[in-house]
Protein backbone atom coordinates (compact mmCIF):
# COMPACT_ATOMS: atom_id res chain seq x y z
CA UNK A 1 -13.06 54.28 30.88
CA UNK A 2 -13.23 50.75 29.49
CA UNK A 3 -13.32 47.53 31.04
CA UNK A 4 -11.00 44.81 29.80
CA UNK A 5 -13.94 42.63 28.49
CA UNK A 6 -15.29 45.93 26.59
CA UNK A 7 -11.55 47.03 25.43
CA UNK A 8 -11.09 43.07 24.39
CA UNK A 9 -14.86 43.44 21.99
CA UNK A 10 -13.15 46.69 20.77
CA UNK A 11 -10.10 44.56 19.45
CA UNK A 12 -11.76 41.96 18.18
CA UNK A 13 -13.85 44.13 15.81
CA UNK A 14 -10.92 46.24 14.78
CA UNK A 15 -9.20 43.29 13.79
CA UNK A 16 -11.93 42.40 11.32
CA UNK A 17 -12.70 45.25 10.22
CA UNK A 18 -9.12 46.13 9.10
CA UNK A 19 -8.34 42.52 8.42
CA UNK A 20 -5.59 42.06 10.69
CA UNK A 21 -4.33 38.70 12.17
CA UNK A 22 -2.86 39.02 15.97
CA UNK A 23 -0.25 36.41 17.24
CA UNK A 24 0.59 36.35 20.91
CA UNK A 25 3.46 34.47 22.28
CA UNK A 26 2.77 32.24 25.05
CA UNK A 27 4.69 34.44 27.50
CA UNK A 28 1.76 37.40 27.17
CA UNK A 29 -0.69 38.01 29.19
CA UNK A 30 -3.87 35.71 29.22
CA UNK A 31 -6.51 39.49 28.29
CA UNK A 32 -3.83 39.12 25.14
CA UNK A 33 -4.55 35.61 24.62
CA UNK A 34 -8.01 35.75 24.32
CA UNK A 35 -8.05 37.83 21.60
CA UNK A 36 -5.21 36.46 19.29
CA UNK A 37 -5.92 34.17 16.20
CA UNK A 38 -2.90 32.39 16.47
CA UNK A 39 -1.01 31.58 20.26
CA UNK A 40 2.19 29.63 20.47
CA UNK A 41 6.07 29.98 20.27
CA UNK A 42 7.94 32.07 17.87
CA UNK A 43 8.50 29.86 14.91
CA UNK A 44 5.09 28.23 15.26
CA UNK A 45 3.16 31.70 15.18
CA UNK A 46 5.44 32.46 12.21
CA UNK A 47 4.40 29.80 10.19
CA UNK A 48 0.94 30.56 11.14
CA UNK A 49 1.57 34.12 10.47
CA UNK A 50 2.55 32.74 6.60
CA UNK A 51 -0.50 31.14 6.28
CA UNK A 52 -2.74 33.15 7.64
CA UNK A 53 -5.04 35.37 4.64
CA UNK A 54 -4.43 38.55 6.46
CA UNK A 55 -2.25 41.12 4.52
CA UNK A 56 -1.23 42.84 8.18
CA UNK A 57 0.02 41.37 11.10
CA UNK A 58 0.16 42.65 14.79
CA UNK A 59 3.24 40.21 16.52
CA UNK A 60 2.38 40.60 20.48
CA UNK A 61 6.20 39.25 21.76
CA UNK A 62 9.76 40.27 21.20
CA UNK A 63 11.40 41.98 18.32
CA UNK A 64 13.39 38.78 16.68
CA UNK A 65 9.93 37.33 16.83
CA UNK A 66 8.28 39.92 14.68
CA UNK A 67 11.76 39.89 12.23
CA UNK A 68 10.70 36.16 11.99
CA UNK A 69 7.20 36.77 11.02
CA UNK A 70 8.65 39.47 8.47
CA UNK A 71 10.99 36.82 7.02
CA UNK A 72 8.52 33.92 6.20
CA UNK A 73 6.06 36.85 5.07
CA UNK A 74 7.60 39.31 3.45
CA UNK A 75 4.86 40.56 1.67
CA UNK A 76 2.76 41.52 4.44
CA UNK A 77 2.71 44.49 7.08
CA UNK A 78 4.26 43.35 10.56
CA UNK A 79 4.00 45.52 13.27
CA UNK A 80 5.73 44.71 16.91
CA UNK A 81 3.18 45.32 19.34
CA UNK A 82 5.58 47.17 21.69
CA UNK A 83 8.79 48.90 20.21
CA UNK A 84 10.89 47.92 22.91
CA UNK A 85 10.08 44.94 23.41
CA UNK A 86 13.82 42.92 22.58
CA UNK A 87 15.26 39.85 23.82
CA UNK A 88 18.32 39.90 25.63
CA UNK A 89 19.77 36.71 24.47
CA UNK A 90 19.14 38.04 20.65
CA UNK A 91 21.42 41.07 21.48
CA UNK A 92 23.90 38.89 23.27
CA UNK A 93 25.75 38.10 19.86
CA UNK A 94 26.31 39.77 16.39
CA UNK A 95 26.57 38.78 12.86
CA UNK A 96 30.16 40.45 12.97
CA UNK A 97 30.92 37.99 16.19
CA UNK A 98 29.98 34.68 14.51
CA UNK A 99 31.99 36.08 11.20
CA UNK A 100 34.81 36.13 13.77
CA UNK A 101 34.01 32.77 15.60
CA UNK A 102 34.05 31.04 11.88
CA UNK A 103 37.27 32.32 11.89
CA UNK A 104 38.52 30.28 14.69
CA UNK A 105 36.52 27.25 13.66
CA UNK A 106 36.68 27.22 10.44
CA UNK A 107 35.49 23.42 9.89
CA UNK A 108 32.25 23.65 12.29
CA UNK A 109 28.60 24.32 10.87
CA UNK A 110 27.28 27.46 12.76
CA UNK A 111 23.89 26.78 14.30
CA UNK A 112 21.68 29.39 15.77
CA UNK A 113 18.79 29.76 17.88
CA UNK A 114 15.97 31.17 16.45
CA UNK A 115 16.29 33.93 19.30
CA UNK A 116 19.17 35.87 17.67
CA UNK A 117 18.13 38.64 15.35
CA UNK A 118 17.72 38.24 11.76
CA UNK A 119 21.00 40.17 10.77
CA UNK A 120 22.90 37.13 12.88
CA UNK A 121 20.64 34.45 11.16
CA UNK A 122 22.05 36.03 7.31
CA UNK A 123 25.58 34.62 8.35
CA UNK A 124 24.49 30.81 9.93
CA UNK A 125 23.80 27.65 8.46
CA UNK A 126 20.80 26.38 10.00
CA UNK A 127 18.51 28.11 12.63
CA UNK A 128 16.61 25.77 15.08
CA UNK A 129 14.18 25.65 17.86
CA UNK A 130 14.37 24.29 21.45
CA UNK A 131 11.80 21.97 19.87
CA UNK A 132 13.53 20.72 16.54
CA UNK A 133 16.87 21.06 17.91
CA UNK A 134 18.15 17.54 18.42
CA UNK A 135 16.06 16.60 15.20
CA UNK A 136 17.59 19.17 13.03
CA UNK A 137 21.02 18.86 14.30
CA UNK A 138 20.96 15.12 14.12
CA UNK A 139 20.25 15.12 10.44
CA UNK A 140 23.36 17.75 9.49
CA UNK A 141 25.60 16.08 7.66
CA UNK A 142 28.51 18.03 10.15
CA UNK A 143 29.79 16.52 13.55
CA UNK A 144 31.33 19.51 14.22
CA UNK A 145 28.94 22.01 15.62
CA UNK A 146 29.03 25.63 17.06
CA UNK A 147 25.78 26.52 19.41
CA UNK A 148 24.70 30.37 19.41
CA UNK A 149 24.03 31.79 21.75
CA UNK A 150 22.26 29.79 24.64
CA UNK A 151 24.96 27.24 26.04
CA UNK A 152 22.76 25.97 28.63
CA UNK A 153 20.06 25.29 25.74
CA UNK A 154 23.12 23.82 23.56
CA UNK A 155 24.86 21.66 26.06
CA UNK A 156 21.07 19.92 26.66
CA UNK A 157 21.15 19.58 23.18
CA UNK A 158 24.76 17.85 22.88
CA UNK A 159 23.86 15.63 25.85
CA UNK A 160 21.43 13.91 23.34
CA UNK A 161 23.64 13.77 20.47
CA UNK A 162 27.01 12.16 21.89
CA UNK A 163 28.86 11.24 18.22
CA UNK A 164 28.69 14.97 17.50
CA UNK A 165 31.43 18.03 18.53
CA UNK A 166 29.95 20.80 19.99
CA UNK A 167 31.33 24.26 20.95
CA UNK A 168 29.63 27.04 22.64
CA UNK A 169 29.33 30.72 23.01
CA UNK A 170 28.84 32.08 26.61
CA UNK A 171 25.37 33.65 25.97
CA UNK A 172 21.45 32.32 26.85
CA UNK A 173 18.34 33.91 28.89
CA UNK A 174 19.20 35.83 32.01
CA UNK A 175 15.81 35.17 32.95
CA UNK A 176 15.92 31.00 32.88
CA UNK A 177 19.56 30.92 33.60
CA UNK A 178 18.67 32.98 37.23
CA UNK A 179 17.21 30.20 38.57
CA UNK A 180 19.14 27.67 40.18
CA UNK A 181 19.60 24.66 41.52
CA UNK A 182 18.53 25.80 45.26
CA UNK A 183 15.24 27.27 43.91
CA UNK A 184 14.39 23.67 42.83
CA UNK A 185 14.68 22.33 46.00
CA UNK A 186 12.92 24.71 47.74
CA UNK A 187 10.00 24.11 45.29
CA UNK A 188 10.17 20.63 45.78
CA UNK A 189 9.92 20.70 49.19
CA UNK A 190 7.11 22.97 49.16
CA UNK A 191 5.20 20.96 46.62
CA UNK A 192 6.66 17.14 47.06
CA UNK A 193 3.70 15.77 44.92
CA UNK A 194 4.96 17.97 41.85
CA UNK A 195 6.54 17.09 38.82
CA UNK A 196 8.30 19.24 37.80
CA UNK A 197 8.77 20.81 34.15
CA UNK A 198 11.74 23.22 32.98
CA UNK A 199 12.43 24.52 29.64
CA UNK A 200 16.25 23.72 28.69
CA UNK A 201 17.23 27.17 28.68
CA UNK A 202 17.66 26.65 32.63
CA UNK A 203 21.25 25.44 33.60
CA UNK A 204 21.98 21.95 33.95
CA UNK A 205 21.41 22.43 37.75
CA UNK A 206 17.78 22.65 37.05
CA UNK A 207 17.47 20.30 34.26
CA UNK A 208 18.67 17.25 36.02
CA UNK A 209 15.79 17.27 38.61
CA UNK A 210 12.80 17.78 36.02
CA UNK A 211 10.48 15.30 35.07
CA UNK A 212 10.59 16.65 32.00
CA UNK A 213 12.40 19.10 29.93
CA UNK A 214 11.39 20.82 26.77
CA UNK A 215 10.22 24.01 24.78
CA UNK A 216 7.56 26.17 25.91
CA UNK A 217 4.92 24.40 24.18
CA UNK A 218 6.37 20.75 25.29
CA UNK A 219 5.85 21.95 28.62
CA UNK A 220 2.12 23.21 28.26
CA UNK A 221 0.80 20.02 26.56
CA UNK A 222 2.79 17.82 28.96
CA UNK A 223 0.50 19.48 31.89
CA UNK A 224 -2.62 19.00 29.85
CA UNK A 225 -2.46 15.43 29.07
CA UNK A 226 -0.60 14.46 32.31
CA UNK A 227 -2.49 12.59 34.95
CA UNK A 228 -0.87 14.03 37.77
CA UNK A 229 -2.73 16.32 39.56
CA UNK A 230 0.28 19.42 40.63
CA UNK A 231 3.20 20.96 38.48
CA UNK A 232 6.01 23.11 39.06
CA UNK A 233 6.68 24.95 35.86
CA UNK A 234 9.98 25.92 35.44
CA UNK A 235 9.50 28.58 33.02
CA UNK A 236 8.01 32.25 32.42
CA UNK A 237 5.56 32.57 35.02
CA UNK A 238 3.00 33.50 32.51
CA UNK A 239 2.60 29.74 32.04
CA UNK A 240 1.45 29.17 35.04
CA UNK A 241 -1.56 31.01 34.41
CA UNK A 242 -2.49 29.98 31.07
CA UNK A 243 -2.55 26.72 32.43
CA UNK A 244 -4.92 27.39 35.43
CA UNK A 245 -7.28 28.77 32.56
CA UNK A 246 -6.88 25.48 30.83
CA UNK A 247 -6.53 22.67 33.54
CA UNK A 248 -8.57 24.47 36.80
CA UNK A 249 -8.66 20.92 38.32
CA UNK A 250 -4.89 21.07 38.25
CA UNK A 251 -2.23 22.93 40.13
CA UNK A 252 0.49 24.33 39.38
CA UNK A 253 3.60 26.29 40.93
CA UNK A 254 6.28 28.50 39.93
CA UNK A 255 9.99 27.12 40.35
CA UNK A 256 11.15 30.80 40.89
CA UNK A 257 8.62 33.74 41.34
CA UNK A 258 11.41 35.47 39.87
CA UNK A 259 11.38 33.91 36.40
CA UNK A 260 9.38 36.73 34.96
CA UNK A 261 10.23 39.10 31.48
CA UNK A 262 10.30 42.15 31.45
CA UNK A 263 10.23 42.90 28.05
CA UNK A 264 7.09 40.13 27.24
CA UNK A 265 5.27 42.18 30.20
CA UNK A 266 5.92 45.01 28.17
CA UNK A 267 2.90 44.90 26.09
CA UNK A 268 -0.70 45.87 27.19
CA UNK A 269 -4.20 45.36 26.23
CA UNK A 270 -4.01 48.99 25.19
CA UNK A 271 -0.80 48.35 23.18
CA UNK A 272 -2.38 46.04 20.76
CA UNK A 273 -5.72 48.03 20.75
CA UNK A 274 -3.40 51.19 19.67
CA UNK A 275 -1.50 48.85 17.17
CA UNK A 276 -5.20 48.51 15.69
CA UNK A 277 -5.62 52.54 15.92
CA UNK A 278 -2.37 52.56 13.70
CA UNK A 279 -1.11 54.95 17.11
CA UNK A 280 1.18 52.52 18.21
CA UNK A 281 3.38 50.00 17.52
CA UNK A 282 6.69 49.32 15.04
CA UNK A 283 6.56 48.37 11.72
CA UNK A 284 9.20 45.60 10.93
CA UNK A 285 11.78 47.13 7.54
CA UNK A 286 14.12 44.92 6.39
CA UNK A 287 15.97 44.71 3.17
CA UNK A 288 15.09 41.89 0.24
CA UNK A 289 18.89 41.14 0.73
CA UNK A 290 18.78 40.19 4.60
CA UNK A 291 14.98 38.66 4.38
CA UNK A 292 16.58 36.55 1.78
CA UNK A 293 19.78 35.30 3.64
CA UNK A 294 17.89 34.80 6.98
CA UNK A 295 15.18 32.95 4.99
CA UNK A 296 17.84 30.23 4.22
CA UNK A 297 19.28 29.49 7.23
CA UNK A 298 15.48 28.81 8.50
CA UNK A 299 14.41 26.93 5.04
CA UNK A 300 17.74 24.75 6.19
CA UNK A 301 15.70 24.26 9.75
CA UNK A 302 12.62 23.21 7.64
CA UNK A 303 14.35 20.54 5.21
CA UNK A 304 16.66 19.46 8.16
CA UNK A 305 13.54 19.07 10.78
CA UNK A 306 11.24 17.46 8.31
């Protein structure tokens, strides 16, 4: 039997012994966090991922994640910490549906989320984060814009960017897009002192009341470096604990103690120490032909986002 402090010593020599970088997405558990090299969001841990010396990586998240990590290195050995670990808003839409939705509007740029698989990122013209967004789709030379597949994220997007045309698919994350507006007044009335911070893949409901609105990592540093002294964080509950780890003389409260993911709760301590054993785990296979089409539509993010 091992304790988590004595299965966390065996990870961290495994991992240097067989030269393996571990990225953790911030909706893991904080045992996870504290023995990744590399914490963040999904692009961001990518691009670490690409610069990292390590010929293997272990990608403790979702599956698109891991494809991303695969696509900016596709030279090294990615393996998703938990085989079924997916994202339901990546399997909301398919490369064959936006091939259909170009179809019917022929003239608009297609614009996806970098949570849709990579097979749906080989047939779009720019991929983009709930960070870079508004940056990257301000600097397209289109006005004419479809949003896959979170409308919720893509109508907070088009709010900021009037002079453009945007349409929508009906897709986003069952788990933000649960929460409603009642759940943020019930929070605020239990915590009236709050501010209160969402990430825009709630429903406009939600967004209109936050103090602040932004990706995962927007969220996190605005709690750090605020001065108030109580949050309501209107995200993956995880959050809420990596931030009582970081800011103990803070507090902070979930909007919804339902806002929780399944599949990020899907990987264990033991998950990435088998990943290590080579006992667990998925290698990520893709083809040179899709790696190379899904690496454009994300090199478009890059030289569109600066």
């Amino acid at each position: 039997m091992l304790t988590t402090t004595q299965l966390q010593n065996e990870i961290i020599k495994l991992k240097k012994d067989k030269d393996v970088c571990i990225l953790a997405h911030a909706y893991q558990s904080h045992d996870i966090w504290e023995v990744a090299d590399y914490v963040g969001d999904s692009y961001g841990l990518s691009v670490q991922a690409a610069k990292a010396p390590q010929k293997t990586v272990v990608m403790c998240g979702v599956r698109f994640m891991a494809e991303t990590v695969k696509i900016l290195s596709p030279n090294k050995k990615v393996i998703l910490s938990h085989p079924q670990a997916s994202c339901p808003m990546a399997e909301q839409i398919t490369a064959e549906d936006v091939i259909e939705l170009k179809k019917s509007y022929p003239d608009y740029s297609v614009v996806a989320y970098i949570n849709t698989t990579s097979q749906l990122k080989t047939v779009c013209d720019v991929c983009v984060t709930s960070a870079s967004a508004v940056k990257v789709i301000k600097n397209m030379d289109s006005d004419k814009i479809l949003f896959i597949p979170d409308c919720n994220l893509g109508a907070w997007v088009a709010k900021q960017i009037p002079d453009k045309q945007f349409k929508f698919v009906s897709g986003g994350c069952p788990i933000h897009a649960a929460v409603g507006e009642k759940d943020v007044l019930l929070a605020k009335k239990l915590h009236p002192n709050a501010k209160l911070l969402v990430h825009p893949e709630c429903t406009a409901d939600v967004v209109k009341h936050a103090d602040y609105a932004g990706s995962t990592t927007g969220i996190m540093d605005y709690a750090k470096s605020g001065t108030d002294s109580e949050y309501i964080i209107g995200t993956e509950n995880s959050i809420i604990q990596h931030l009582q780890y970081a800011c103990p003389d803070k507090q902070f409260f979930p909007l919804s103690k339902h806002c929780v993911c399944d599949n990020m709760k899907l990987t264990t301590l033991v998950d990435v120490y088998n990943c290590l054993l080579s006992t667990g785990g998925e290698e990520i296979v893709m083809s040179d032909e899709v790696i190379g089409k899904a690496r454009r539509c994300i090199d478009n993010m890059l030289k569109l986002g600066n």
